[in-house]
C-alpha atoms as a PDB file:
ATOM      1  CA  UNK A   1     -24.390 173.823 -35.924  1.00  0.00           C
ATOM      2  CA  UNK A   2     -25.192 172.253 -39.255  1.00  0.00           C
ATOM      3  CA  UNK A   3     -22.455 171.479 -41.991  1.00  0.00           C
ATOM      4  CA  UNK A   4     -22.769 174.959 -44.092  1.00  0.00           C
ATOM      5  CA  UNK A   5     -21.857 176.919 -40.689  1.00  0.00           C
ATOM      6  CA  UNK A   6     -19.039 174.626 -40.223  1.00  0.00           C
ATOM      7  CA  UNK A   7     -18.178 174.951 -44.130  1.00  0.00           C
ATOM      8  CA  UNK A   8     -18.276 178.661 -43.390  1.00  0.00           C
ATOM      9  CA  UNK A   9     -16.000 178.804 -40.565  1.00  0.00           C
ATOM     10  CA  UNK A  10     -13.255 177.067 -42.587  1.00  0.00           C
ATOM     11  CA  UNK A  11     -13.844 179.158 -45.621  1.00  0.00           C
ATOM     12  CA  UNK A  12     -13.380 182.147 -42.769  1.00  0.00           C
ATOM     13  CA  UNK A  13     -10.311 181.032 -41.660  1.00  0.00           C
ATOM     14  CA  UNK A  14      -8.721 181.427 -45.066  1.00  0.00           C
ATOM     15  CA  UNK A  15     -10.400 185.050 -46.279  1.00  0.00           C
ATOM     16  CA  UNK A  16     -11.088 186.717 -42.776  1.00  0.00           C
ATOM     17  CA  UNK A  17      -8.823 187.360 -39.963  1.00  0.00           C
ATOM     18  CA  UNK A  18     -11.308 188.031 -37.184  1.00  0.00           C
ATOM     19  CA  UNK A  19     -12.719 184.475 -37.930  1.00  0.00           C
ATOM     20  CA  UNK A  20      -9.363 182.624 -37.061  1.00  0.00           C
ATOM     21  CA  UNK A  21      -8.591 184.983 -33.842  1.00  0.00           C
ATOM     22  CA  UNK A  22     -12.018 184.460 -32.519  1.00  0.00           C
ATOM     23  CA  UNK A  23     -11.914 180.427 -32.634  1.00  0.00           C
ATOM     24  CA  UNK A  24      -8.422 180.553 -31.219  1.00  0.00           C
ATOM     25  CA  UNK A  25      -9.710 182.378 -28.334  1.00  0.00           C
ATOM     26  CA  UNK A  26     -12.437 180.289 -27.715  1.00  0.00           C
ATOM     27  CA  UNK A  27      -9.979 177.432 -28.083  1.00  0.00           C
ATOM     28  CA  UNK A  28      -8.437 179.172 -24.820  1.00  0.00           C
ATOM     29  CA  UNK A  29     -10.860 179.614 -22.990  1.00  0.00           C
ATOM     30  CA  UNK A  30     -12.166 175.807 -23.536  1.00  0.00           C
ATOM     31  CA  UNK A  31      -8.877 175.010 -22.540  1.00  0.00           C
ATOM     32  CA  UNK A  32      -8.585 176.732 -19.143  1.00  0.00           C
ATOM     33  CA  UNK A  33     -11.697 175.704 -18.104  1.00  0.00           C
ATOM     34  CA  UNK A  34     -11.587 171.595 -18.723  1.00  0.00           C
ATOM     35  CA  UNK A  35      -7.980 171.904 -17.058  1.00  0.00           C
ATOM     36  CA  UNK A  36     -10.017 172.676 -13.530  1.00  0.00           C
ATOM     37  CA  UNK A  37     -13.296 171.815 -14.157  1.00  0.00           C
ATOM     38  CA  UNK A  38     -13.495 168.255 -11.928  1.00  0.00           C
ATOM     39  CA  UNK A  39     -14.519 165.067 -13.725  1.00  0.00           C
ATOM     40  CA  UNK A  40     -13.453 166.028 -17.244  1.00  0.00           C
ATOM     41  CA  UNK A  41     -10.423 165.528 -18.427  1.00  0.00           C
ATOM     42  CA  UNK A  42      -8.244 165.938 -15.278  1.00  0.00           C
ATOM     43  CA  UNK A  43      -4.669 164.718 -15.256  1.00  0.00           C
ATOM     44  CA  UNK A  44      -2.028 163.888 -17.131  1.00  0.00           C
ATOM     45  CA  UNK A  45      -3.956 161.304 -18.813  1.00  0.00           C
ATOM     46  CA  UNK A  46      -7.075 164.095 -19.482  1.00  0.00           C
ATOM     47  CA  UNK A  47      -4.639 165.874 -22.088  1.00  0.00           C
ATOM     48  CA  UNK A  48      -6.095 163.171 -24.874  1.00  0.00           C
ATOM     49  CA  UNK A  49      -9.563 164.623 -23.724  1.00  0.00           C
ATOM     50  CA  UNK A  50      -9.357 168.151 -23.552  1.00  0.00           C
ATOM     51  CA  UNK A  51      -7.335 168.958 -26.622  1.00  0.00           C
ATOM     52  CA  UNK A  52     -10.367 167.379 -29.337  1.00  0.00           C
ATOM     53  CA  UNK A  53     -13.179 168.634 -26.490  1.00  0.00           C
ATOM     54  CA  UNK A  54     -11.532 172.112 -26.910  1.00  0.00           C
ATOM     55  CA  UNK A  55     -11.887 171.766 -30.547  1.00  0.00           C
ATOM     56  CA  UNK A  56     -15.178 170.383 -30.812  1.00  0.00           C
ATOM     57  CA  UNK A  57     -16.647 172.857 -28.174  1.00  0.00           C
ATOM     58  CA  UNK A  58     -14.892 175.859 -30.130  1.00  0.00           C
ATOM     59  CA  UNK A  59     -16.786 175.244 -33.133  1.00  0.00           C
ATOM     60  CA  UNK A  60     -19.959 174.483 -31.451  1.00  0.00           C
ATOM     61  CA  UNK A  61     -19.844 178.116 -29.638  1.00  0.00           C
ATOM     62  CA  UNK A  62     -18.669 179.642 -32.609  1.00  0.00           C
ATOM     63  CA  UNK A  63     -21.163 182.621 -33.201  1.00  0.00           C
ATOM     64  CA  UNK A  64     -20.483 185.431 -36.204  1.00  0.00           C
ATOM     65  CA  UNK A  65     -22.881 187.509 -34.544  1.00  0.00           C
ATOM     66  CA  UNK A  66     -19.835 188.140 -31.623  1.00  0.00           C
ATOM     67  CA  UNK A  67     -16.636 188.644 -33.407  1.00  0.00           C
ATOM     68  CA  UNK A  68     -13.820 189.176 -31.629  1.00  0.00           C
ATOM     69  CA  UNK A  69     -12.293 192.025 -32.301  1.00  0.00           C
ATOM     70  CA  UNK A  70      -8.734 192.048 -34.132  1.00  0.00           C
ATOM     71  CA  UNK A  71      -6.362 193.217 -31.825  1.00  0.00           C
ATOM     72  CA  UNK A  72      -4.182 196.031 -32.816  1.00  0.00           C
ATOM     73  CA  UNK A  73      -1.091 196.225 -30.756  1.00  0.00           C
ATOM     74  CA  UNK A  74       0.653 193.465 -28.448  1.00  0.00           C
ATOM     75  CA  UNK A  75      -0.978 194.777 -25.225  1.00  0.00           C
ATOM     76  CA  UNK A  76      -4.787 194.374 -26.646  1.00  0.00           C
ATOM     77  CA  UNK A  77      -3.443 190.752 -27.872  1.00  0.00           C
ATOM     78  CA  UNK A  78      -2.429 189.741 -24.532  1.00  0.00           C
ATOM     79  CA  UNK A  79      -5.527 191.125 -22.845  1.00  0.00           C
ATOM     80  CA  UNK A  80      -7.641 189.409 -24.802  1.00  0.00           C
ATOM     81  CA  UNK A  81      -6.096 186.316 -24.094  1.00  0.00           C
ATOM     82  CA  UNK A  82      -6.468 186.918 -20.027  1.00  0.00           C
ATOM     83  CA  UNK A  83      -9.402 187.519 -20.278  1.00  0.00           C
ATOM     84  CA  UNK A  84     -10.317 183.955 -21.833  1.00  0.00           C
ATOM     85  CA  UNK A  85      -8.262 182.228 -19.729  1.00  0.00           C
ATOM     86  CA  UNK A  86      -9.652 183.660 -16.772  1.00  0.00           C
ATOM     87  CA  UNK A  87     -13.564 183.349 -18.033  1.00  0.00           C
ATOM     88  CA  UNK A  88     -12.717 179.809 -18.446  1.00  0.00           C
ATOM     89  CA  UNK A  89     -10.752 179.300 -15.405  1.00  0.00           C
ATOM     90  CA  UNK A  90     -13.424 180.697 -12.994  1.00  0.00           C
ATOM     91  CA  UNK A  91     -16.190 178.948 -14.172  1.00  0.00           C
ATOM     92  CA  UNK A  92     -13.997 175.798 -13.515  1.00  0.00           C
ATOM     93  CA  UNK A  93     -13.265 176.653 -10.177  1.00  0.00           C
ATOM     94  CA  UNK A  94     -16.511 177.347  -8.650  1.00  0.00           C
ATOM     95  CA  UNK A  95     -17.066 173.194  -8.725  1.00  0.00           C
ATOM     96  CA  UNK A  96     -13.487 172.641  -7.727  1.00  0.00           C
ATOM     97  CA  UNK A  97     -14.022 174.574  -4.961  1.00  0.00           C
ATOM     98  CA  UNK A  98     -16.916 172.548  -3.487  1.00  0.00           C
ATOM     99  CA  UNK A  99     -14.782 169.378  -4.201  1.00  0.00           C
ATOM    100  CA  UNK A 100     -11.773 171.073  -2.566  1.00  0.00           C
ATOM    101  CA  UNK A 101     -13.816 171.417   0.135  1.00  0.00           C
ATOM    102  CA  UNK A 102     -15.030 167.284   0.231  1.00  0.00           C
ATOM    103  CA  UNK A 103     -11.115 167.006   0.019  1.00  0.00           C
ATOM    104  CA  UNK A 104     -10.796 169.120   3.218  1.00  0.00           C
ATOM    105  CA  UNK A 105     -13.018 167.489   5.158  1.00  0.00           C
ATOM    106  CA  UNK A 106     -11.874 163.975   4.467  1.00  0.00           C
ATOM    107  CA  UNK A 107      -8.222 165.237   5.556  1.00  0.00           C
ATOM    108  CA  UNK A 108     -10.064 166.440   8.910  1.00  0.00           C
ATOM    109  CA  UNK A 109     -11.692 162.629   9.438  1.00  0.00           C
ATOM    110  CA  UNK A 110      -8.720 161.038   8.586  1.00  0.00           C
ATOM    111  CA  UNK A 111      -6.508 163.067  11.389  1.00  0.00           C
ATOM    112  CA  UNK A 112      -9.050 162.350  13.632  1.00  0.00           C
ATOM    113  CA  UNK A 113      -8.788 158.823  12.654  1.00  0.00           C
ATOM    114  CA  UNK A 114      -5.347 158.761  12.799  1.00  0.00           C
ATOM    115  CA  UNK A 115      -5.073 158.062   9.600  1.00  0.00           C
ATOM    116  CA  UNK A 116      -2.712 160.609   8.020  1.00  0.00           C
ATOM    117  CA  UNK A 117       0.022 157.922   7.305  1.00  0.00           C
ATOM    118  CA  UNK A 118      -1.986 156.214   4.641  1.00  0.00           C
ATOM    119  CA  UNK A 119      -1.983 158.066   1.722  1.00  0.00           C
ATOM    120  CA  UNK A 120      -2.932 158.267  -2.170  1.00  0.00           C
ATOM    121  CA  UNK A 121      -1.639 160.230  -5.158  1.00  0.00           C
ATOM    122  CA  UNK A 122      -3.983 162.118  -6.333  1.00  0.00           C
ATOM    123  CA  UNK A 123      -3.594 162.603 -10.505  1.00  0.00           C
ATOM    124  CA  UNK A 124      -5.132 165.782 -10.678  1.00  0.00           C
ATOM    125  CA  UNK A 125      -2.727 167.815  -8.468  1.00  0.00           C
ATOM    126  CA  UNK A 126      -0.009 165.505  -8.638  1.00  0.00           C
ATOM    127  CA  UNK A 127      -0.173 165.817  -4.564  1.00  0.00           C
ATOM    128  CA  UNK A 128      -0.585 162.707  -2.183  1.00  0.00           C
ATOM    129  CA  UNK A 129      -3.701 162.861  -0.324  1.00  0.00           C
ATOM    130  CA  UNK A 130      -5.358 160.390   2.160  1.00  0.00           C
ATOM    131  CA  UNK A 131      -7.959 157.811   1.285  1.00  0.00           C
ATOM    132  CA  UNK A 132     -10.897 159.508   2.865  1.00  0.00           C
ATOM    133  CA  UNK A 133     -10.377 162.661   0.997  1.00  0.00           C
ATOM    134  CA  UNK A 134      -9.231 160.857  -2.096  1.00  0.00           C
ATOM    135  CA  UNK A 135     -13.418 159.134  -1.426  1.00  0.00           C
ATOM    136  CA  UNK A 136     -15.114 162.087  -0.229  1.00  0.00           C
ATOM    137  CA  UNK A 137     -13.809 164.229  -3.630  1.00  0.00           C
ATOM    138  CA  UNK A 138     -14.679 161.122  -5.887  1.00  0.00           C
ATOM    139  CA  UNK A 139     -18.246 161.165  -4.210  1.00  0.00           C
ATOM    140  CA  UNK A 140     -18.455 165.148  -4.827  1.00  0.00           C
ATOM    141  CA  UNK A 141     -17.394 164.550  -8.483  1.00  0.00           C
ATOM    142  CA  UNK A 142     -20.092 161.749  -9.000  1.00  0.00           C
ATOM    143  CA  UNK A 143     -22.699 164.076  -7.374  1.00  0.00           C
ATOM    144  CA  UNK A 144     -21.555 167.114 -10.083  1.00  0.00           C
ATOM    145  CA  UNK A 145     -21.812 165.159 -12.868  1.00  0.00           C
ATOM    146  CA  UNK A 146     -24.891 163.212 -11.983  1.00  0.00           C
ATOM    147  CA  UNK A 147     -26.727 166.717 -11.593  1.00  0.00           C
ATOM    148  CA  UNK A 148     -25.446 167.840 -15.208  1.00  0.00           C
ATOM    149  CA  UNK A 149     -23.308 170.765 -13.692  1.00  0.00           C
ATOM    150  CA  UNK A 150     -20.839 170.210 -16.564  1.00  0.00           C
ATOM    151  CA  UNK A 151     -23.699 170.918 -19.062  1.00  0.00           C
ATOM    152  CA  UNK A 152     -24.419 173.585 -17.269  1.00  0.00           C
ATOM    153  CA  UNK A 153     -21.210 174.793 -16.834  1.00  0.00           C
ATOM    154  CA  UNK A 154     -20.603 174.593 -20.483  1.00  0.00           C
ATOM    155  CA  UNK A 155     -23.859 176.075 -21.731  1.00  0.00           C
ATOM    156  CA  UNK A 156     -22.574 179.106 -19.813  1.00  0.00           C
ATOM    157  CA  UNK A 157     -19.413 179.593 -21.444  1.00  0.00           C
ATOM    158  CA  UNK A 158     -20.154 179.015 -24.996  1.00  0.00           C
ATOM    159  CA  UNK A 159     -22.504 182.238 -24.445  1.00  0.00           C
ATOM    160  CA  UNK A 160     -26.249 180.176 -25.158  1.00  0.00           C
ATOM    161  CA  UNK A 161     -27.652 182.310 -22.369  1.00  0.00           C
ATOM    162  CA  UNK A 162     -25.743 185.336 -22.750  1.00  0.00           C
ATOM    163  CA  UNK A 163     -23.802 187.197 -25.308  1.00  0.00           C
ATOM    164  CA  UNK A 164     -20.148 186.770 -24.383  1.00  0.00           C
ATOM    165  CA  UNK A 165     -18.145 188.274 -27.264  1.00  0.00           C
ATOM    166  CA  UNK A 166     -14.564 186.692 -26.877  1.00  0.00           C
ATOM    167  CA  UNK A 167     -11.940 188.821 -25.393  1.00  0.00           C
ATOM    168  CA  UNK A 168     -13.893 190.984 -23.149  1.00  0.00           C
ATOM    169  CA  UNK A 169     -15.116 189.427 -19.825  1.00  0.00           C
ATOM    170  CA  UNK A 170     -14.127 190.981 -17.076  1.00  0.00           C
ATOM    171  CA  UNK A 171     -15.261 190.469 -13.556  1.00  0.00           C
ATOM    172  CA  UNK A 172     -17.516 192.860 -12.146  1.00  0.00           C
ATOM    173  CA  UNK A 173     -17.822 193.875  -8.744  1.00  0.00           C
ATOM    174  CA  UNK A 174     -20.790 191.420  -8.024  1.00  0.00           C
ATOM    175  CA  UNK A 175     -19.156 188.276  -9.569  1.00  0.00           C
ATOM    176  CA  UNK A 176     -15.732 188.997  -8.066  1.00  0.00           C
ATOM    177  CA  UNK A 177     -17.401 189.266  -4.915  1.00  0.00           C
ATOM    178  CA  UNK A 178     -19.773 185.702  -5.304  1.00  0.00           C
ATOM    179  CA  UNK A 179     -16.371 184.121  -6.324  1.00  0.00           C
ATOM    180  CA  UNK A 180     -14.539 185.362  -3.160  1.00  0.00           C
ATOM    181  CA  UNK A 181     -17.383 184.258  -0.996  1.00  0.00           C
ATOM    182  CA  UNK A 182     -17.650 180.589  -2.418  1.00  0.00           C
ATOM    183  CA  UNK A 183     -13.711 180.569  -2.257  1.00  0.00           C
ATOM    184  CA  UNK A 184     -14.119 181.085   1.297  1.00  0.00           C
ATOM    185  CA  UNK A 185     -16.746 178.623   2.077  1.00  0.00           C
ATOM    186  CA  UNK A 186     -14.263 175.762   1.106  1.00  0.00           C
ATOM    187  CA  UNK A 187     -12.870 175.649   4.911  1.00  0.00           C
ATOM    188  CA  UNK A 188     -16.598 175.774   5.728  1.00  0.00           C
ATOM    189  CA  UNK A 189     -17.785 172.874   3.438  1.00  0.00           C
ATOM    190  CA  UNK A 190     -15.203 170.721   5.001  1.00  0.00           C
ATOM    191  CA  UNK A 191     -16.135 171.204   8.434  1.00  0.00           C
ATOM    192  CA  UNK A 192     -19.786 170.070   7.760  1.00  0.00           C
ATOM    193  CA  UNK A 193     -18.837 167.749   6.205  1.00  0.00           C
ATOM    194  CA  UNK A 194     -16.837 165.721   8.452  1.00  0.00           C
ATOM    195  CA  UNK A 195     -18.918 167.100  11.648  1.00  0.00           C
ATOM    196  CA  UNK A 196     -20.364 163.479  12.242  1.00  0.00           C
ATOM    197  CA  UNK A 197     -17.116 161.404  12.045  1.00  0.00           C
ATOM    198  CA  UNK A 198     -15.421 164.494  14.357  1.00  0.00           C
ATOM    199  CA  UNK A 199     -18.017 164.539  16.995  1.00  0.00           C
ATOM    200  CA  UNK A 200     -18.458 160.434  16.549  1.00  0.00           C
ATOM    201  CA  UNK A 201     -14.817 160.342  17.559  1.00  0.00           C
ATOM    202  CA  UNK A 202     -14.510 162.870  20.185  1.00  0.00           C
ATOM    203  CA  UNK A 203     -17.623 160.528  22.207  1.00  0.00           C
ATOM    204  CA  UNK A 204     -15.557 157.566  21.365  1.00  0.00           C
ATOM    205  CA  UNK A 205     -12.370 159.055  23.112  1.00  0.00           C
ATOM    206  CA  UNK A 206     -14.366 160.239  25.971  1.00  0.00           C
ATOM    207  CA  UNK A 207     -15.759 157.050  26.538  1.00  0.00           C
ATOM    208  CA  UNK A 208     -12.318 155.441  26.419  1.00  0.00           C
ATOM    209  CA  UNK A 209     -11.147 158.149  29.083  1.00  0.00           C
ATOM    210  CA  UNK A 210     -13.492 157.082  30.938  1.00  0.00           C
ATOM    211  CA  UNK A 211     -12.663 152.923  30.190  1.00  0.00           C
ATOM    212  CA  UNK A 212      -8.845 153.797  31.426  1.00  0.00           C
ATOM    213  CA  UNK A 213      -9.517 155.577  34.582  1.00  0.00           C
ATOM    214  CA  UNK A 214     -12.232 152.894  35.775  1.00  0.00           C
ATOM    215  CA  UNK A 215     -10.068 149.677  34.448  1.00  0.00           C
ATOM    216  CA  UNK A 216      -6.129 150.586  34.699  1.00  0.00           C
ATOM    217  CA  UNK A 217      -5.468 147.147  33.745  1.00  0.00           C
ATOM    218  CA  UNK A 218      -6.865 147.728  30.429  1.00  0.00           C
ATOM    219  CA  UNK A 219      -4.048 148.875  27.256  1.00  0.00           C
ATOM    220  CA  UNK A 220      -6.265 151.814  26.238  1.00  0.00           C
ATOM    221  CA  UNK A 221      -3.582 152.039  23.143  1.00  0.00           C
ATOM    222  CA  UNK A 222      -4.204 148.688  21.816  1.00  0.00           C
ATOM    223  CA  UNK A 223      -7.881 148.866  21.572  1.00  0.00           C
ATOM    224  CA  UNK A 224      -8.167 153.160  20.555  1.00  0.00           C
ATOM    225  CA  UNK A 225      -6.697 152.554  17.375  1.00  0.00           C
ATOM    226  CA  UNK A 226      -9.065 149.756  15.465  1.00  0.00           C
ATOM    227  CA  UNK A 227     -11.777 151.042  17.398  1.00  0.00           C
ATOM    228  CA  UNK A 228     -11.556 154.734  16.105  1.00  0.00           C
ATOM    229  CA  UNK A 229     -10.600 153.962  12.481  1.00  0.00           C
ATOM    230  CA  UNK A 230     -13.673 151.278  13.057  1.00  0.00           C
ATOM    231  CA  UNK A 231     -16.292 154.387  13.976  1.00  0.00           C
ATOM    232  CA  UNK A 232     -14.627 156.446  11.924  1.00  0.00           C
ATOM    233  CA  UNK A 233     -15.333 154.573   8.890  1.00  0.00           C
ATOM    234  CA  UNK A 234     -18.809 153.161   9.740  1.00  0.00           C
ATOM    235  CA  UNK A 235     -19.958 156.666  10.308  1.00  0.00           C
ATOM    236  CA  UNK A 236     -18.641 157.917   7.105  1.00  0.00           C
ATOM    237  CA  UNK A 237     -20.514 155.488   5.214  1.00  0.00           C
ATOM    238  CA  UNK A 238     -23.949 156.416   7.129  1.00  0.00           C
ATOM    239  CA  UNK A 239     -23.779 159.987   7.150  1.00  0.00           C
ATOM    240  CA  UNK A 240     -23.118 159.251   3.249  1.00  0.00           C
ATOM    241  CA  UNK A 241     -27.035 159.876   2.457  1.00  0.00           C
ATOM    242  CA  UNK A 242     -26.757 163.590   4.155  1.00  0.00           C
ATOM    243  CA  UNK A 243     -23.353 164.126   2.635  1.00  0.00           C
ATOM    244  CA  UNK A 244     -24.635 163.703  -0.837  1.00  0.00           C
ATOM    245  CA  UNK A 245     -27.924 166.065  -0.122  1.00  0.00           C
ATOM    246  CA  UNK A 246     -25.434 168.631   1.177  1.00  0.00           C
ATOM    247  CA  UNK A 247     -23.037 168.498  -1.924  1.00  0.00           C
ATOM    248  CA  UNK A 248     -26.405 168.521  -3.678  1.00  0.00           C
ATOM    249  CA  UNK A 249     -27.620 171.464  -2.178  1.00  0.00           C
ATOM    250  CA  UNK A 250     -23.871 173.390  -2.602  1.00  0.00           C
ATOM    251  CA  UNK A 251     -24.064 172.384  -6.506  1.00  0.00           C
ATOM    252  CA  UNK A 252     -27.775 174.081  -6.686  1.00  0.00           C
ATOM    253  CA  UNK A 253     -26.033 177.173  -6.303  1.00  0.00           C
ATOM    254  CA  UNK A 254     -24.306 176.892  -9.328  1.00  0.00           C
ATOM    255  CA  UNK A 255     -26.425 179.044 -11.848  1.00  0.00           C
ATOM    256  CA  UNK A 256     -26.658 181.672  -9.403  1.00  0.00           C
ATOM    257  CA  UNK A 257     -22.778 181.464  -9.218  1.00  0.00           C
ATOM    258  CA  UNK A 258     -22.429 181.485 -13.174  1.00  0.00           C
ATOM    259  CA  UNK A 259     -25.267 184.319 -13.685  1.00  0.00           C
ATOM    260  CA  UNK A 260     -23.030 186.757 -11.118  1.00  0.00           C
ATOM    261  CA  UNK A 261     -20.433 185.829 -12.542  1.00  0.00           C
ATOM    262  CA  UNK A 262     -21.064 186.120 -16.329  1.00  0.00           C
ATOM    263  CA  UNK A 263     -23.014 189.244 -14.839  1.00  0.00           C
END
């Protein structure tokens, strides 16, 4: 956008209704979608981001070809708005949702670990969560943003690919139904995830089943715990190679997510 389209839009805001009502609802949906997309912005400290990004990104998608139209009655106003806040809030989920699932399976190693005591706060949902998750969603951030799923996730919504006129997506049958599968695949992701440390640390219980019944003498309590935190830990950082081609592999399905979606 050069500096006559941005001259134009201000001159709009002043002479033409539609103008104003169309950047304030792509100021929306900007908004809802850097308040879940992962990496950008998230927080309480994100607020300083997302605010001027909002801005910036408004005017960049700004398009007089799709006007939105001026809503005539409260109920129109208010539908338009939903609709923005959920275009932006689903295409911020579908990334969250892999990274929920990292989360998940780092809570399943560290109960297997035992360690479910030791806990972080985690800024972006203001919940406590365990170090292994709190590493295993930092990883699947790094991964999304290393494989430019935030450009792509933002090409999408300003409408470069497709002609999104603001204030009327809705979801049709085929994106509401990609949405509800990846939803469901966060229980999933977790469990593959953390499949080596789980199966790691079932052997090494076996094998110290087997240690107590052949030496009683030995305190099977003393040496479980460092030993499975131990395994625990060096397998997590070996299977980290195969963790980052599956999160890989999970973000490649993000344009086909976006295109059902934006249908």
């Amino acid at each position: 956008m050069d500096t006559h389209n941005l001259q134009a839009i201000a001159e709009g805001f002043l002479t033409r209704l539609d103008v104003g009502w169309t950047f304030m609802l792509l100021m929306t949906r900007y908004l809802a979608f850097l308040m879940l997309i992962p990496g950008l912005g998230g927080g309480i400290t994100g607020m300083a981001l997302r605010y001027p990004a909002s801005l910036v990104l408004a005017f960049v998608s700004f398009d007089e070809k799709h006007m939105a139209v001026i809503p005539p009655d409260l109920v129109v106003l208010s539908c338009q708005i939903v609709s923005e806040v959920v275009l932006g809030a689903a295409i911020g989920l579908i990334p969250l949702l892999v990274v929920s699932g990292a989360q998940t399976a780092g809570h399943l190693a560290s109960g297997t670990m035992g360690l479910n005591g030791a806990q972080l706060f985690d800024p972006s949902t203001n919940t406590p969560l365990s170090d292994l998750s709190r590493f295993y969603s930092d990883f699947a951030i790094v991964v999304f943003l290393l494989m430019g799923g935030h450009y792509m996730a933002i090409s999408a919504l300003s409408g470069l690919n497709t002609e999104i006129t603001p204030g009327t997506f809705m979801f049709s049958p085929a994106g509401l139904e990609a949405f509800m599968v990846q939803t469901g695949r966060i229980f999933q992701i977790g469990c593959l995830i953390a499949a080596p440390v789980v199966v790691a640390l079932l052997l090494t219980n076996f094998v110290l089943g087997l240690i107590s019944k052949a030496v009683p003498t030995v305190n099977i309590f003393v040496i479980s715990f460092p030993l499975t935190i131990g395994v625990g830990f060096v397998i997590s950082l070996l299977a980290l190679p195969e963790v980052a081609y599956f999160l890989g592999r999970e973000f490649n399905r993000f344009p086909d997510l976006l295109s059902a979606i934006l249908g």
